[in-house]
N, C-alpha and C. Protein backbone atom coordinates (compact mmCIF):
# COMPACT_ATOMS: atom_id res chain seq x y z
N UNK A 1 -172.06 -67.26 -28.73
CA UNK A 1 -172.74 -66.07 -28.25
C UNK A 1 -172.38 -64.88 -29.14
N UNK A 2 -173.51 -64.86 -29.75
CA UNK A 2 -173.37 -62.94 -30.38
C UNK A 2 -173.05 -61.81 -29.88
N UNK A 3 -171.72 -61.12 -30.53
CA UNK A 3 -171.22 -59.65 -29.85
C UNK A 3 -172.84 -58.88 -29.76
N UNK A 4 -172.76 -57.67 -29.56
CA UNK A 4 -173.64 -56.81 -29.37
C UNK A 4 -172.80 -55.59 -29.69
N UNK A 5 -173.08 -55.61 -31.28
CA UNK A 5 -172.22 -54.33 -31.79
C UNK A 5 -173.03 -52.79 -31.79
N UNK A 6 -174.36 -53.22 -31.85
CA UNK A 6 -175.03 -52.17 -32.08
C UNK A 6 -175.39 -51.24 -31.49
N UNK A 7 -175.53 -49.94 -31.42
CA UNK A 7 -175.35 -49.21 -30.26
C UNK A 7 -176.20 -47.95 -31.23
N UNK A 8 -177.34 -47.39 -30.32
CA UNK A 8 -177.89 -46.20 -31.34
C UNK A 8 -178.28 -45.28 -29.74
N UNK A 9 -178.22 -44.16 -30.57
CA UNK A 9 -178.99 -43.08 -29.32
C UNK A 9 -179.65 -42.23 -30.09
N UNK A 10 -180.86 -42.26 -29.84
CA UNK A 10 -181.98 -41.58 -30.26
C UNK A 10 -181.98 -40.17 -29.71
N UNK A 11 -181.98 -39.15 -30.99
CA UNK A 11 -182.09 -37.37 -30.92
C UNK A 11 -183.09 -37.22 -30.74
N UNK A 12 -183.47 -35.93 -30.18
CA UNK A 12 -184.80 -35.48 -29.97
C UNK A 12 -184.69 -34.60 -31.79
N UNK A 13 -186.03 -34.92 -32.09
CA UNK A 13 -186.14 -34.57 -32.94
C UNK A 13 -186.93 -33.02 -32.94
N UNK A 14 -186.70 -32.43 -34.06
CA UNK A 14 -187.18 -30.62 -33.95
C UNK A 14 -188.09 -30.13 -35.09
N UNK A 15 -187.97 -28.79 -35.65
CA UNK A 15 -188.62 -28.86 -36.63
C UNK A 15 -189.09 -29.68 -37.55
N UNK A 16 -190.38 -30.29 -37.74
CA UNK A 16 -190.76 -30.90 -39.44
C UNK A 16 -190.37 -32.68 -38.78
N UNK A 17 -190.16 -32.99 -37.89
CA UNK A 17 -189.68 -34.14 -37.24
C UNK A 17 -188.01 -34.66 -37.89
N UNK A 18 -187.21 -33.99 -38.09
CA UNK A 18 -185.87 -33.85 -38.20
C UNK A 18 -184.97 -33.51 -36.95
N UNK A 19 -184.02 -34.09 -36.89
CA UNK A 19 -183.06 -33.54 -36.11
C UNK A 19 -182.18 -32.50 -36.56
N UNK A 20 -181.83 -31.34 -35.85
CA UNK A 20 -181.27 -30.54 -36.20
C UNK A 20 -179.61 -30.41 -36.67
N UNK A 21 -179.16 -30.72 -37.93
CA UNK A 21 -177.73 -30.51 -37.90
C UNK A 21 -177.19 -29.42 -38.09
N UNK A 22 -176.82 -29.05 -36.88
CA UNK A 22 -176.27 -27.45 -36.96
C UNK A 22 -175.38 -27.31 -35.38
N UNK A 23 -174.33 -26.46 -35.46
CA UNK A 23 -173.77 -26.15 -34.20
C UNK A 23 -174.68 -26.55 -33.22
N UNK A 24 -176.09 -25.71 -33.16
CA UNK A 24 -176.54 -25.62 -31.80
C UNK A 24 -177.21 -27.39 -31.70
N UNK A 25 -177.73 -27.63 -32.83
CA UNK A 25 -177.74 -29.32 -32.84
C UNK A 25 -176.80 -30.42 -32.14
N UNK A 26 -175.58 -29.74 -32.52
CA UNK A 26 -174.70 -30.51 -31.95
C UNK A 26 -174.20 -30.24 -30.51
N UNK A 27 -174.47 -29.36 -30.07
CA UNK A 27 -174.63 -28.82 -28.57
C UNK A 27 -175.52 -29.53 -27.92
N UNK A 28 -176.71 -29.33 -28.30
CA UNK A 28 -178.25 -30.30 -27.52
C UNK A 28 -177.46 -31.28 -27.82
N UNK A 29 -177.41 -32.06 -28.55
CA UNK A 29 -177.15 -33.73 -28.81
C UNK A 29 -175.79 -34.27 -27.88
N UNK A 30 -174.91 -33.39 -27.94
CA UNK A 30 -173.74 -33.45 -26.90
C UNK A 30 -174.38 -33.99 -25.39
N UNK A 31 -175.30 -32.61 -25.02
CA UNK A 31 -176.17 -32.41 -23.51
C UNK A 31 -176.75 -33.69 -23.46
N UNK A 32 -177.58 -34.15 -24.20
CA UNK A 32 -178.71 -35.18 -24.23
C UNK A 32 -177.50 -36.36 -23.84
N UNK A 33 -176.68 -36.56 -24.75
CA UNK A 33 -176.33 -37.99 -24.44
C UNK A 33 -175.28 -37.86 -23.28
N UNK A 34 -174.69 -37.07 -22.94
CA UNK A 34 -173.81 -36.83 -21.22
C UNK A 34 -174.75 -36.95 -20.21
N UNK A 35 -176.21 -36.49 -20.51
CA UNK A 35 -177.40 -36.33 -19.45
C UNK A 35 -177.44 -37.71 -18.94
N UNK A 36 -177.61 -38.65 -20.42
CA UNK A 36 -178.16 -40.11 -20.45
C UNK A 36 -177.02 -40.77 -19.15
N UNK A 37 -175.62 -40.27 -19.53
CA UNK A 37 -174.75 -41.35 -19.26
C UNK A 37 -174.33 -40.75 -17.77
N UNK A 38 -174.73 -39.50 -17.43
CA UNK A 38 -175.23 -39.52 -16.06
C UNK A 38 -176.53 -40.19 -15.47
N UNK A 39 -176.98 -40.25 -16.33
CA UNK A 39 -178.47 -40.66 -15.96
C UNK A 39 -178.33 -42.52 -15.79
N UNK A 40 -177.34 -42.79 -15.99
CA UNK A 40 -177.30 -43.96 -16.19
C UNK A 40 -177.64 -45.00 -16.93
N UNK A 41 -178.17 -44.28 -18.11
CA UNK A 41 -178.59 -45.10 -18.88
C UNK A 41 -177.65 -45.61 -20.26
N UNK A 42 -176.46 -44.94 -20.75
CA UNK A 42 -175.59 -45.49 -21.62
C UNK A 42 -174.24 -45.37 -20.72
N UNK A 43 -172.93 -45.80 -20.81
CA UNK A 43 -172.32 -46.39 -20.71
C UNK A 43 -171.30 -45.24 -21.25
N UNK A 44 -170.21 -44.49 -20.40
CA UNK A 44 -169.37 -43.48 -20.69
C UNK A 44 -168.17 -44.06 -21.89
N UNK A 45 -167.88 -45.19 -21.35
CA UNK A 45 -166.93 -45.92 -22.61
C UNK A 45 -167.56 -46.66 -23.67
N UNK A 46 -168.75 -46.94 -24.04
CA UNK A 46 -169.52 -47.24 -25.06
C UNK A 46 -169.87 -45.92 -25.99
N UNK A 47 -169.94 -44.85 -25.44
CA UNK A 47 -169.91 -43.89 -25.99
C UNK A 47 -169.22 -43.00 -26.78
N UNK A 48 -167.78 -43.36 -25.81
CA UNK A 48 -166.84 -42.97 -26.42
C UNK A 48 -166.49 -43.86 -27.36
N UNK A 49 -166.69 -44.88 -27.47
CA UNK A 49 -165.93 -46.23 -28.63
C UNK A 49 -167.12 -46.02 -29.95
N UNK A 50 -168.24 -45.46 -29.81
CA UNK A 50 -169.04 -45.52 -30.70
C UNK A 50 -168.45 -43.84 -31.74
N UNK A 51 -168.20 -43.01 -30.79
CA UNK A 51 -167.70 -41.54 -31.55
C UNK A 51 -165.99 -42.07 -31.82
N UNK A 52 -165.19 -42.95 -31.37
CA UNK A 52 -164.37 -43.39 -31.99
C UNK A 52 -164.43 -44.37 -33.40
N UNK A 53 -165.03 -45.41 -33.58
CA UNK A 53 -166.11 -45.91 -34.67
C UNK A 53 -166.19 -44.69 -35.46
N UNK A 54 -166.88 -43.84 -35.33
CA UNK A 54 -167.61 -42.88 -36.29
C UNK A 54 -166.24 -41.83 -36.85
N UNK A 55 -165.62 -41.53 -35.83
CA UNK A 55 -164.14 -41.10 -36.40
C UNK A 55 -163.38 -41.72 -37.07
N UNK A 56 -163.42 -43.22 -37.10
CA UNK A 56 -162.24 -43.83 -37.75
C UNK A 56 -163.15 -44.33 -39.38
N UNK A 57 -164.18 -44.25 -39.04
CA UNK A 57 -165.20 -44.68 -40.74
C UNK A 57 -164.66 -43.29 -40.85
N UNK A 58 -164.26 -42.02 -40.42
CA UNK A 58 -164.64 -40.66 -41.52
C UNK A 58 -163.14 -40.86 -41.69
N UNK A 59 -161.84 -41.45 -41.52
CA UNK A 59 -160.40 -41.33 -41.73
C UNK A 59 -160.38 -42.22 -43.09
N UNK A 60 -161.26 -43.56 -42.99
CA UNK A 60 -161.32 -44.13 -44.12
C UNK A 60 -162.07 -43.87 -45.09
N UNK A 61 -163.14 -43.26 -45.02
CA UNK A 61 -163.79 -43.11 -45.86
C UNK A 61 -162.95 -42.04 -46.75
N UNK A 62 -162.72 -40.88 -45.89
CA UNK A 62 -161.58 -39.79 -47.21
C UNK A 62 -160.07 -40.53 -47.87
N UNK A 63 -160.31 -41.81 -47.02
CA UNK A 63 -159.12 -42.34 -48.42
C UNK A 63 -159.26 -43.42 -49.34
N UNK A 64 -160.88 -43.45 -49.60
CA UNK A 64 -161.39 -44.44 -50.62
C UNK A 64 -161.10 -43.47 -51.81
N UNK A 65 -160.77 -44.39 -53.04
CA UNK A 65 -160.98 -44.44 -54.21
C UNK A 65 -161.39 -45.19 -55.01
N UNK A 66 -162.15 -45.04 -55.95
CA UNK A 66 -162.72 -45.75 -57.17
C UNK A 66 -161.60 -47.04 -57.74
N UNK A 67 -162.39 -47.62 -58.33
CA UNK A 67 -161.04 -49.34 -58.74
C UNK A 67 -160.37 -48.15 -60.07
N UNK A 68 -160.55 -47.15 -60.48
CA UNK A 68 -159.11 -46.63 -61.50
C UNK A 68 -158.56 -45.31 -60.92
N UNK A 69 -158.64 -45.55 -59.99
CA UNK A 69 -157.90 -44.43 -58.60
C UNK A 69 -157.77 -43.40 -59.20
N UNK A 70 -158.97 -43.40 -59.16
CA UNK A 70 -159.79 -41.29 -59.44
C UNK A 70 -160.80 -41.61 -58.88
N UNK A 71 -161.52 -40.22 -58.85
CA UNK A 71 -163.15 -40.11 -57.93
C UNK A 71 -162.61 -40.62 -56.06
N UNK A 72 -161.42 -40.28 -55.58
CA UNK A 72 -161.38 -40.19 -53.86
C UNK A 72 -162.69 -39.05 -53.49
N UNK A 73 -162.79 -39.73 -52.08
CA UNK A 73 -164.07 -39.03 -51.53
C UNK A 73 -163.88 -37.79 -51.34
N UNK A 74 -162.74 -37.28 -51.42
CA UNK A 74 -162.04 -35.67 -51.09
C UNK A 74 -162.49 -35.14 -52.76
N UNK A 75 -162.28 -35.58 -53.61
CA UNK A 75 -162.45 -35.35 -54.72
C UNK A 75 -163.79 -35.01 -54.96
N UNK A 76 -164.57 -36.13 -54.48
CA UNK A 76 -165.99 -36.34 -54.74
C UNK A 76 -166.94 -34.82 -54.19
N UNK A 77 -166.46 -34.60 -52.93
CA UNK A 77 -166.88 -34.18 -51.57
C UNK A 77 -166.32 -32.61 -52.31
N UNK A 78 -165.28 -32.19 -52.90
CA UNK A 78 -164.39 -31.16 -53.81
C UNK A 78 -165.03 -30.51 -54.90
N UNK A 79 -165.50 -31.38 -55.58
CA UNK A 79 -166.42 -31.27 -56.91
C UNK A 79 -167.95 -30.86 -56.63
N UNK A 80 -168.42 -31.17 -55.84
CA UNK A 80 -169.53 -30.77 -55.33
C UNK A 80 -169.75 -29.64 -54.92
N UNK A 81 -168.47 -29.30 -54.55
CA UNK A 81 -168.66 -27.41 -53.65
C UNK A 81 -168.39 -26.78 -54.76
N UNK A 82 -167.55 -27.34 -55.73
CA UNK A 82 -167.60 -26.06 -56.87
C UNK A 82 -168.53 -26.31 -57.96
N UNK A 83 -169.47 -27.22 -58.21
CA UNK A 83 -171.45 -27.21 -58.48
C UNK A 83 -171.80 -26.46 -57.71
N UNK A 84 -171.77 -26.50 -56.43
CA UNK A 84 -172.74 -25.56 -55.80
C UNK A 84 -171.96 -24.55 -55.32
N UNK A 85 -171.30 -24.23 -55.63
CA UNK A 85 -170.79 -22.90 -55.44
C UNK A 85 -170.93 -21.45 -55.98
N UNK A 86 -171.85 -20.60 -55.83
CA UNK A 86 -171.73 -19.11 -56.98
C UNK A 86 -170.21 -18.48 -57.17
N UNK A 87 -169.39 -18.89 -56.35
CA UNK A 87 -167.95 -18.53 -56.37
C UNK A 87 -167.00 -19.42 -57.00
N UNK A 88 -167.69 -20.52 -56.79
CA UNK A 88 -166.80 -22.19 -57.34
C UNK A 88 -165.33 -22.18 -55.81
N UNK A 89 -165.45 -21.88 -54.85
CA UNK A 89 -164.93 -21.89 -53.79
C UNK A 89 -166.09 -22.08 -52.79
N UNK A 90 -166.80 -21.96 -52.20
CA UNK A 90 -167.67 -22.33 -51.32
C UNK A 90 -169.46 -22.19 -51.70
N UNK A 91 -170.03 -22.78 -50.36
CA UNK A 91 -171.37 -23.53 -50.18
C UNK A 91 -171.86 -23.45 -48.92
N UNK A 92 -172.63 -23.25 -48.62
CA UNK A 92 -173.61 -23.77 -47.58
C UNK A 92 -175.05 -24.54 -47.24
N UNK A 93 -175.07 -26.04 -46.55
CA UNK A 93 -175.63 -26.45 -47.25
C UNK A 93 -177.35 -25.61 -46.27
N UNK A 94 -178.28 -26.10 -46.54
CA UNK A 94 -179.42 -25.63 -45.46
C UNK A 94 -179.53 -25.99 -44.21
N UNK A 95 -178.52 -26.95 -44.27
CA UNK A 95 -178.45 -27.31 -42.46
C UNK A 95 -177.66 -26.44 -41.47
N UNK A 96 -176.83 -25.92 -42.61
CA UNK A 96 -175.88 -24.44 -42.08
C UNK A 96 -174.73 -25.18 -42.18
N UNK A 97 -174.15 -25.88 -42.69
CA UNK A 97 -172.39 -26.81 -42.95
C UNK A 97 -171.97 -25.78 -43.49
N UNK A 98 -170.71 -24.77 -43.96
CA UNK A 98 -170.30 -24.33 -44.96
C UNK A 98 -168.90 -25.15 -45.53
N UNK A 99 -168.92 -25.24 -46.38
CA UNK A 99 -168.33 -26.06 -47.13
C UNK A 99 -167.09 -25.23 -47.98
N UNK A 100 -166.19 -25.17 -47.69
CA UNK A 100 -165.09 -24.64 -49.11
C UNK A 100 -163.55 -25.50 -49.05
N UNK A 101 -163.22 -24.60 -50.73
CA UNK A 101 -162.12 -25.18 -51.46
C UNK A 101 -160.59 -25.21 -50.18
N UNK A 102 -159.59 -25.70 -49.70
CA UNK A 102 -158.77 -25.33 -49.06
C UNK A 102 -157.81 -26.09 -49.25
N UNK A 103 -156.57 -25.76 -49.39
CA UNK A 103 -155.21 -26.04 -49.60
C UNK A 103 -154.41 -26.57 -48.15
N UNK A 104 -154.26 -27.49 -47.45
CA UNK A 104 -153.64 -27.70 -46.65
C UNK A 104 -152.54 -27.93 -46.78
N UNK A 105 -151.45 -28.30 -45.30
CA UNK A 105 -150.43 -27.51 -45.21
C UNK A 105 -149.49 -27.29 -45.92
N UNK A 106 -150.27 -25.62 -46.15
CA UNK A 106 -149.11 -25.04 -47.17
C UNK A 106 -147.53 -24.61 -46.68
N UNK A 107 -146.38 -25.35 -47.02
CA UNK A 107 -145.08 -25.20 -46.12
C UNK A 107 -143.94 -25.18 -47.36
N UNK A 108 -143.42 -23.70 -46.85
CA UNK A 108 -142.02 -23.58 -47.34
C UNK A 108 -140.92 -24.19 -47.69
N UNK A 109 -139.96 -24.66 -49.04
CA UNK A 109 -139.10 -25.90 -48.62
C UNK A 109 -137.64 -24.51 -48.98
N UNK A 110 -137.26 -24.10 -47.75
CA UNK A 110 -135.93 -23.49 -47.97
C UNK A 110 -134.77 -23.83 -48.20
N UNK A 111 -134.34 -24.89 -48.45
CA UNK A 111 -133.30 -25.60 -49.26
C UNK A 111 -133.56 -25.89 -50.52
N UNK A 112 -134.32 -26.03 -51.07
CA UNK A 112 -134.01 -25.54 -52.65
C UNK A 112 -133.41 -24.00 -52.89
N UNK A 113 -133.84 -22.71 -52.21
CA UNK A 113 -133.42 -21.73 -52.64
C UNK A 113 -132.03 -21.58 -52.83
N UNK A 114 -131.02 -22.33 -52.66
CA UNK A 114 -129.55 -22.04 -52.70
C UNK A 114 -128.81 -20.49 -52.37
N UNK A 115 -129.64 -20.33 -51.17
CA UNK A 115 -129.19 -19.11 -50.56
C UNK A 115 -127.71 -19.29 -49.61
N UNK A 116 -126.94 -19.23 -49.41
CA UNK A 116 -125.64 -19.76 -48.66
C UNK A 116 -125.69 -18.94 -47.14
N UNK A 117 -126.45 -17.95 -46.90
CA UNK A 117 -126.77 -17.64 -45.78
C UNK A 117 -127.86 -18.27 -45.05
N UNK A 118 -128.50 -18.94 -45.47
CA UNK A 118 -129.62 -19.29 -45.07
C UNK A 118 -129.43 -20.73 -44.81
N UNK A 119 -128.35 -21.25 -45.93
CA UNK A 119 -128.14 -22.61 -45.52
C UNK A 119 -127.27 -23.12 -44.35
N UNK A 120 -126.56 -21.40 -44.11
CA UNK A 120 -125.45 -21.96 -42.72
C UNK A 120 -126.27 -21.24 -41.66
N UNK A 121 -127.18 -20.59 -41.63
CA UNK A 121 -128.23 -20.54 -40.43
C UNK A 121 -128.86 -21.70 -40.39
N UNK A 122 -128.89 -22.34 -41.31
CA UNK A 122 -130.31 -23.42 -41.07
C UNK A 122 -129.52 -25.20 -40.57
N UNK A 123 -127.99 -24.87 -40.63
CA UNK A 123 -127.10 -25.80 -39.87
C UNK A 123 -126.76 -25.73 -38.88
N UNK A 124 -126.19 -23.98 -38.58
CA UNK A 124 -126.38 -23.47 -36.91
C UNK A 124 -127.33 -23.85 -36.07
N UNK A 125 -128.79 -24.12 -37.12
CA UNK A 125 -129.66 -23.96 -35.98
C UNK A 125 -130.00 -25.86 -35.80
N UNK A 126 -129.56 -26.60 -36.38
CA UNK A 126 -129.57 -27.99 -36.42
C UNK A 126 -128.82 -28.21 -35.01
N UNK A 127 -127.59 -27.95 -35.01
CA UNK A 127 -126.65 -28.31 -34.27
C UNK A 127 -127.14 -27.48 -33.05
N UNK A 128 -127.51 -26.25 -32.49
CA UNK A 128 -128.34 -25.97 -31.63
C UNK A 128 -129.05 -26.97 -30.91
N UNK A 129 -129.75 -27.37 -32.16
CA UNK A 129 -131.48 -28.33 -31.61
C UNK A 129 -130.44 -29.35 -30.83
N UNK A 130 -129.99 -30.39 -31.22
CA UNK A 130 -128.65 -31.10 -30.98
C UNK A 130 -128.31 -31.05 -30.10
N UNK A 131 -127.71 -29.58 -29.80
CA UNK A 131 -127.02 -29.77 -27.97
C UNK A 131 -128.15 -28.98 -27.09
N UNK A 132 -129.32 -28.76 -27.46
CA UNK A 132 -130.22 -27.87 -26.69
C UNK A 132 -130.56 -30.27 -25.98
N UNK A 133 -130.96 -30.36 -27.19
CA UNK A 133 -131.82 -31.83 -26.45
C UNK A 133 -131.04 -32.68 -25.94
N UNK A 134 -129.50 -32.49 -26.06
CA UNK A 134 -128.53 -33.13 -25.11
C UNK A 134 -128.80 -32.66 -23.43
N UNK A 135 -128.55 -31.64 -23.48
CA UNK A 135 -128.59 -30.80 -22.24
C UNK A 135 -130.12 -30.85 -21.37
N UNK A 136 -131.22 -31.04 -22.60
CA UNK A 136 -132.27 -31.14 -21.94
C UNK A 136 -132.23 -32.48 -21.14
N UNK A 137 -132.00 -33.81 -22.22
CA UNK A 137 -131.62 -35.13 -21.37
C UNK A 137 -131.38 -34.95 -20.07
N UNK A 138 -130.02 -34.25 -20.17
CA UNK A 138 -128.68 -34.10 -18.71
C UNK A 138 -129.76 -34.12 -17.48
N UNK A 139 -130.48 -32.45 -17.99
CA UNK A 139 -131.76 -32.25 -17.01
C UNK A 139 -132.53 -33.06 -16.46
N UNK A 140 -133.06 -33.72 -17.54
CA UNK A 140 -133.91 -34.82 -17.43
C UNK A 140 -133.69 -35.76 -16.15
N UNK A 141 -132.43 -36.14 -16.36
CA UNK A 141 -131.74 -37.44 -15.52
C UNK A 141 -131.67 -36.62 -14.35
N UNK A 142 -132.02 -35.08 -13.75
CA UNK A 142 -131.67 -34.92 -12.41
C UNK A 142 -132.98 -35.41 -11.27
N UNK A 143 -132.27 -36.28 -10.30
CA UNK A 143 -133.80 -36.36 -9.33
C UNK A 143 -133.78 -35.38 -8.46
N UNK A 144 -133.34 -34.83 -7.97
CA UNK A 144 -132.95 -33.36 -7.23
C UNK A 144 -132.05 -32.41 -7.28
N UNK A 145 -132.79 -31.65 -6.46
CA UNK A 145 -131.70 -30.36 -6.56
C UNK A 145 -130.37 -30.44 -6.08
N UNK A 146 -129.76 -30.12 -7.40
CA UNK A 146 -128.04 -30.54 -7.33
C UNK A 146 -127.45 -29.39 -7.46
N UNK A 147 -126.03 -29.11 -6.63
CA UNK A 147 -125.45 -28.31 -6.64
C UNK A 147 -124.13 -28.27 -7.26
N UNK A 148 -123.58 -27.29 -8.19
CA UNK A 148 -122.54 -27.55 -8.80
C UNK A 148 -121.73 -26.57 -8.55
N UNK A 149 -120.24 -26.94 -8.08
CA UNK A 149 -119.51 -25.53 -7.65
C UNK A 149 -119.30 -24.20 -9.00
N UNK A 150 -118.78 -25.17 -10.29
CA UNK A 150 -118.17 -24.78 -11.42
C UNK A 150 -118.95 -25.18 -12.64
N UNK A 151 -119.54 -24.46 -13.72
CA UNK A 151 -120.08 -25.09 -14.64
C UNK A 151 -119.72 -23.88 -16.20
N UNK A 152 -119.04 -24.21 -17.02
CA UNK A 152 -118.51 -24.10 -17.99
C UNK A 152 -119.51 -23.98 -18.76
N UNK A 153 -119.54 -22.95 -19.43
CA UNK A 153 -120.50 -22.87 -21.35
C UNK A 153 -120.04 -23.33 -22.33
N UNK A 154 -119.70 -24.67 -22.60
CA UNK A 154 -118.62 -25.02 -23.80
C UNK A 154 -118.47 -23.81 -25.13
N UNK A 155 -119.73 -23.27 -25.10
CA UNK A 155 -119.87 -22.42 -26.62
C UNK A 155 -119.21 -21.03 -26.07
N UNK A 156 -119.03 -20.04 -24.72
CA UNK A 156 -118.99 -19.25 -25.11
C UNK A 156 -117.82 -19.09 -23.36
N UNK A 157 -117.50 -20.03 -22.84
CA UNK A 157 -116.65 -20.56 -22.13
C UNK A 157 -116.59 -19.31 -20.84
N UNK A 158 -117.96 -19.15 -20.54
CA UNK A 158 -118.90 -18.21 -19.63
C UNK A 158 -118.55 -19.36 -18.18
N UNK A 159 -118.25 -18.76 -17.31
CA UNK A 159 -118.13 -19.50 -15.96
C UNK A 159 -119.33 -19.46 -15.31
N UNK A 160 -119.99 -20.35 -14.97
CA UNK A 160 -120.70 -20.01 -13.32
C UNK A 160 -121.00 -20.31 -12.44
N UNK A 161 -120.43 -20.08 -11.23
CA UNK A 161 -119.96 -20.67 -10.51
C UNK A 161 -121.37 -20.97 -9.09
N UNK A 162 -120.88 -22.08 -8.14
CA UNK A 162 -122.08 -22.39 -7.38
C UNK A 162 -123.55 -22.34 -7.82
N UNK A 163 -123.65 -23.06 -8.76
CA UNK A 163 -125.28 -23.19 -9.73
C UNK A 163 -125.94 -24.51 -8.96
N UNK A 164 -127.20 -23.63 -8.46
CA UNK A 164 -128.15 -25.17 -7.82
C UNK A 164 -128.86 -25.10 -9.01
N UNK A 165 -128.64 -26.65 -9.49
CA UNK A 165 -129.55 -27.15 -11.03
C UNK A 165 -131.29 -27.76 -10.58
N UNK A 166 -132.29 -27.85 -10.54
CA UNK A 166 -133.54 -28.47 -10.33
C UNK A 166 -133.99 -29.34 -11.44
N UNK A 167 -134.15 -30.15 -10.93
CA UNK A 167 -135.11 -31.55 -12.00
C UNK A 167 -136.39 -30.30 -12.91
N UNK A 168 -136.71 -30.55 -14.21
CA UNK A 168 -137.59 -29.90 -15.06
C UNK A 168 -138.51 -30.34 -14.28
N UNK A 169 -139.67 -29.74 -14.26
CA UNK A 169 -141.40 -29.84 -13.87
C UNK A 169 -141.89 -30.57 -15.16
N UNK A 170 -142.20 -31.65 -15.10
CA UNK A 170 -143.50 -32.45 -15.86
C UNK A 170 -144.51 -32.03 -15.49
N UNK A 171 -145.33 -31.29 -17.10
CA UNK A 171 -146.98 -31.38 -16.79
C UNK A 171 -147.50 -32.29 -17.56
N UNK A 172 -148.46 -32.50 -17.60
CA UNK A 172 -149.46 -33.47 -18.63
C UNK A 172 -150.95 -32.92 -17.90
N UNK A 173 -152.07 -33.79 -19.10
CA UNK A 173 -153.69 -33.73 -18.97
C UNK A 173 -153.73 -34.77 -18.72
N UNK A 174 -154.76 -34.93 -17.92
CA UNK A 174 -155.40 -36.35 -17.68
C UNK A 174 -156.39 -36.42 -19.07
N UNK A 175 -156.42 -37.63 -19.40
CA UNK A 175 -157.21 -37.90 -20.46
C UNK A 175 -157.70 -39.46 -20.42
N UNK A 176 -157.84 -39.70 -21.65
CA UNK A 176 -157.66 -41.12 -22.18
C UNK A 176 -156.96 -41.42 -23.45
N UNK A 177 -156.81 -42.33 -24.16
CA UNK A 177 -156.73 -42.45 -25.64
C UNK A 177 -157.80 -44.07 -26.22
N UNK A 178 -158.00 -43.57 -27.16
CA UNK A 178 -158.73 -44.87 -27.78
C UNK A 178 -158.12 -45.62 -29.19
N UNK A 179 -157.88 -47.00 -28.82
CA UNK A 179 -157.44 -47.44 -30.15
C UNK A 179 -158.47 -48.27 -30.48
N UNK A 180 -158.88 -48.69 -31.66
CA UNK A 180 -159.59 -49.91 -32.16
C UNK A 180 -158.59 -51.08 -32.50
N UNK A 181 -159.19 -52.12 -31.99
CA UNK A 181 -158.09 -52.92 -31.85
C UNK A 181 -158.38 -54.27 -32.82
N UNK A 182 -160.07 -54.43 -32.79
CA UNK A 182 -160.58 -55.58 -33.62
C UNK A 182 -160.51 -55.26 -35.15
N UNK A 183 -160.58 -56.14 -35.94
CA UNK A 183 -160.29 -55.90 -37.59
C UNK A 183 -159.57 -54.93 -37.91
């Protein structure tokens, strides 16, 4: 028996018999197919596995390269905006995409500078993180509100005395997650 991989949802089409790719395009097209899957006619987790599909072709596709590993699709997709660019930094195409040059994450590496103040702040603050996520644990492990007569600041040997401690509040979103699991 043959899977049934195929899955299409037909846009209303607009000007010139095109579908519109543009923000507000993608707004209607959003509406239309939530309408459907109230409407009963597609399938809320088919939907989502198909915009998962389409997300995971666009993760691979930006890390293809050519067989002499030059021409990546970032490259490809790079070179193009500075052809069409009057700035050689950005584009827009007529569907309304704008397109430009951008440097991602650009991040500081402060240990090369061999600053000696900076390097014993930046150990202070290690050992911080350290006993901050010890202590958070401690928390962690409380199931109720516990009372402690005496409780000591190891760092600054601050007393205080009769402390009711409370279990942290967990929040979270309800959601989902999607993995692809076949090939």
């Amino acid at each position: 028996m043959k899977k049934n991989t195929e899955f299409i949802i037909q846009l209303d089409k607009t000007k010139g018999n095109i579908v519109e790719i543009s923000k507000k395009g993608s707004v209607q097209a959003a509406k239309k197919i939530y309408d459907s899957i109230l409407d009963g006619e597609k399938s809320a987790a088919q939907v989502a596995e198909m915009f998962k599909f389409v997300e995971e072709t666009s993760k691979q596709l930006k890390d293809l390269v050519d067989d002499n590993g030059t021409n990546s699709f970032v490259d490809l997709v790079r070179d193009e905006i500075i052809r069409n660019a009057d700035d050689k930094k950005s584009f827009s195409t007529k569907n309304g995409t704008k397109f430009e040059l951008f440097e991602s994450a650009g991040k500081y590496d402060f240990s090369t500078c061999g600053d000696p103040v900076w390097n014993r702040l930046n150990a202070e603050a290690e050992k911080i993180d350290i006993k901050k996520k010890e202590r958070e644990s401690f928390l962690k492990s409380l199931k109720k509100m516990t009372k402690i007569e005496n409780i000591i600041d190891p760092d600054t040997s601050e007393l205080f005395e009769n402390v009711e401690l409370y279990p942290p509040i967990k929040n979270s979103t309800s959601t989902y997650k999607q993995t692809m699991i076949n090939g």
